[in-house]
Protein backbone atom coordinates (compact mmCIF):
# COMPACT_ATOMS: atom_id res chain seq x y z
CA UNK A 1 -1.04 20.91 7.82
CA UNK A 2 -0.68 17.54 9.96
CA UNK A 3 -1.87 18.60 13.60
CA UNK A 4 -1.52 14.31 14.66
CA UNK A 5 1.80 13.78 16.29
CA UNK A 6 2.48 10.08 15.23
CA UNK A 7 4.11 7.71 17.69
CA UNK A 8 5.43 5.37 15.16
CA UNK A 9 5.45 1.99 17.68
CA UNK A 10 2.18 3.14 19.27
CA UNK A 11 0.87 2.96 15.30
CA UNK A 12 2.09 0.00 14.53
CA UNK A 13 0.81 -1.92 17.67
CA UNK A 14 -2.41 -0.50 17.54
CA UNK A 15 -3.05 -1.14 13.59
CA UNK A 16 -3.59 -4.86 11.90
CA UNK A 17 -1.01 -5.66 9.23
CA UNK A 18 -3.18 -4.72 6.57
CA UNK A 19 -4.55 -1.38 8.58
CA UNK A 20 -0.60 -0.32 9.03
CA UNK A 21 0.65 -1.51 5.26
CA UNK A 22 -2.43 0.70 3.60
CA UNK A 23 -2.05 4.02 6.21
CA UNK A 24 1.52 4.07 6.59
CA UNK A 25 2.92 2.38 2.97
CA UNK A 26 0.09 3.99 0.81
CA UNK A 27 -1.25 0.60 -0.04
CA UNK A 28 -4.12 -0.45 -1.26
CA UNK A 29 -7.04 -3.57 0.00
CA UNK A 30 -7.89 -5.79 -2.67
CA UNK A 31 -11.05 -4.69 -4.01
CA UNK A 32 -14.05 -6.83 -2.72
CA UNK A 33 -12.41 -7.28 0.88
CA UNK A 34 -12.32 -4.67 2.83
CA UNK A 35 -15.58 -4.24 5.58
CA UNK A 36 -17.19 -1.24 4.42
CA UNK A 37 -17.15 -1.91 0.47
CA UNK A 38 -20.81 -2.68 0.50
CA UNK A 39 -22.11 -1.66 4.11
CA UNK A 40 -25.03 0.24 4.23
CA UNK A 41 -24.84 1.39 7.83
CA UNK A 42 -25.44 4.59 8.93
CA UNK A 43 -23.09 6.84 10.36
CA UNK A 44 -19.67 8.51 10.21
CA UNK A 45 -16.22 7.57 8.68
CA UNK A 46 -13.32 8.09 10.41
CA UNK A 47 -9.52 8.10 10.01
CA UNK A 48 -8.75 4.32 11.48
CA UNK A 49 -5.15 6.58 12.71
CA UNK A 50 -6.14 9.53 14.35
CA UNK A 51 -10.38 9.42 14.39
CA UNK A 52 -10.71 12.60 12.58
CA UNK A 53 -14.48 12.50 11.05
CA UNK A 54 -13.72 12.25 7.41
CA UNK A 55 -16.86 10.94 5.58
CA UNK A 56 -20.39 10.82 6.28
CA UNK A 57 -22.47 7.61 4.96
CA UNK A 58 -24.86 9.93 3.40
CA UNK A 59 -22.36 10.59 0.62
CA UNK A 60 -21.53 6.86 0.14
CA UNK A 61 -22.33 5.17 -2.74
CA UNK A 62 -22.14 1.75 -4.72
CA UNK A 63 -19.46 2.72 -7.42
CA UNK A 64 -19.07 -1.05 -8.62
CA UNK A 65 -15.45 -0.81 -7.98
CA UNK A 66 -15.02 -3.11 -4.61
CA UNK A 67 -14.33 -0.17 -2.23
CA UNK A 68 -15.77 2.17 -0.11
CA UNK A 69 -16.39 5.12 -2.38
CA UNK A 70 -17.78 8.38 -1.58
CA UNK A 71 -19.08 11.71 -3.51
CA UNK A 72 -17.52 14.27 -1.06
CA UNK A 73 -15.67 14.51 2.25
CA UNK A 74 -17.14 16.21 5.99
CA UNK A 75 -15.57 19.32 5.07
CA UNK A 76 -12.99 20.89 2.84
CA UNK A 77 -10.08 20.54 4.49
CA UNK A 78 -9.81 16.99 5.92
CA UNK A 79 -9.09 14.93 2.95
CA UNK A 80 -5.67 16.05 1.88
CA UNK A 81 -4.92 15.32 -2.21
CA UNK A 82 -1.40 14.88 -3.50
CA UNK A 83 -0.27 13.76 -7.23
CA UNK A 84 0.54 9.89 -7.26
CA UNK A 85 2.60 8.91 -10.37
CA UNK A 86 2.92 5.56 -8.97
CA UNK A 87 2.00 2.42 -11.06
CA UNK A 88 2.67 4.51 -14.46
CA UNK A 89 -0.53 6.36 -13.54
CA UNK A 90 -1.11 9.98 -12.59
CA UNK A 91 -3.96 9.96 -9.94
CA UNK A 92 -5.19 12.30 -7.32
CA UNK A 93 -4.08 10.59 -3.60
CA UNK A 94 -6.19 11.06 -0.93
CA UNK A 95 -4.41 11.58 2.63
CA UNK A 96 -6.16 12.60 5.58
CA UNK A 97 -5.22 16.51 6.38
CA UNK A 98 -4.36 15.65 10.02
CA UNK A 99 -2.05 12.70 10.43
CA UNK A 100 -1.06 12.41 6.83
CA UNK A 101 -2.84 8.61 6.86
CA UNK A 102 -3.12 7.28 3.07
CA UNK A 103 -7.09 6.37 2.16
CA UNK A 104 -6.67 6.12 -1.27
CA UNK A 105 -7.69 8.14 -4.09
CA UNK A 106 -9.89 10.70 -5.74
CA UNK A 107 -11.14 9.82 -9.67
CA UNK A 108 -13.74 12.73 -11.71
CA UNK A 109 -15.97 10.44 -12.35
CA UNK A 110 -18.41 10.20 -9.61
CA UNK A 111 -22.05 11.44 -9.32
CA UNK A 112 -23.78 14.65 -8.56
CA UNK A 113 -22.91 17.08 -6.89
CA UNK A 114 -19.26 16.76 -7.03
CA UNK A 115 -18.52 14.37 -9.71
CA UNK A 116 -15.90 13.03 -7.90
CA UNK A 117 -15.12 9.42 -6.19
CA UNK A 118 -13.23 9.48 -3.25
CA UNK A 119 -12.41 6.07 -3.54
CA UNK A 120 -10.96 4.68 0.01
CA UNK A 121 -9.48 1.40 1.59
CA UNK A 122 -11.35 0.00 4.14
CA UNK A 123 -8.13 -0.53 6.42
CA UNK A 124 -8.06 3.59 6.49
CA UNK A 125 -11.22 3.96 7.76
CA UNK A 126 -13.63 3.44 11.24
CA UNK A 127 -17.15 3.43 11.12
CA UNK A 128 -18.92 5.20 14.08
CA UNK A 129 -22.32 4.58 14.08
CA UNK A 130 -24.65 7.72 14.70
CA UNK A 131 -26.14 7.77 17.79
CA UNK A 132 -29.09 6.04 18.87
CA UNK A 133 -27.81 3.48 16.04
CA UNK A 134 -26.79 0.47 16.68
């Protein structure tokens, strides 16, 4: 259930082009771009819309695919998933649970534990480092 009360023109001014397109138009970075696709900093991912804590870079790993991709979310109920037939595909969407944001999507073919790739857009996401990090 979306607990983020969206102020449209407060979004859109606050967001780049790309940040707003990918959140807001379920769009997706081209792979290889986006900031965090190979970072190995340490710290917390956040929803780039509302700052909800939504990854932790613990459970990041190199996937070879160009984006951020992850093996489980802080949580259970942050990560929102949704069918997406879009593109003549059926694949798992990931939204974030409180302002609806689109990150992009969850694949079963990840690593241990879960098996699964949450498989984001850089534009979705805000890297806080921990603290005492710089």
């Amino acid at each position: 259930m979306l607990q983020y009360e969206k102020n449209e023109q407060e979004i859109r001014e606050r967001l780049t082009d790309e940040q707003y397109f990918v959140t807001q138009h379920a769009g997706t970075e081209r792979a290889f771009t986006g900031c965090y696709w190979d970072t190995k900093e340490v710290g917390r991912y956040h929803c780039i819309v509302c700052d909800v804590e939504l990854f932790a870079s613990e459970t990041k790993f190199d996937s070879g695919t160009g984006w951020p991709s992850f093996f489980e979310a802080v949580g259970t109920s942050t990560v929102e998933r949704k069918i997406d037939n879009s593109h003549g595909m059926t694949r798992i969407e990931a939204l974030c649970a409180n302002c609806g944001a689109h990150l992009g999507h969850i694949f079963n073919d990840g690593p241990p534990p879960t098996g699964e790739r949450f498989c984001m857009n850089s534009a979705s996401l805000k890297l806080k480092p921990l603290d005492g990090q710089n």
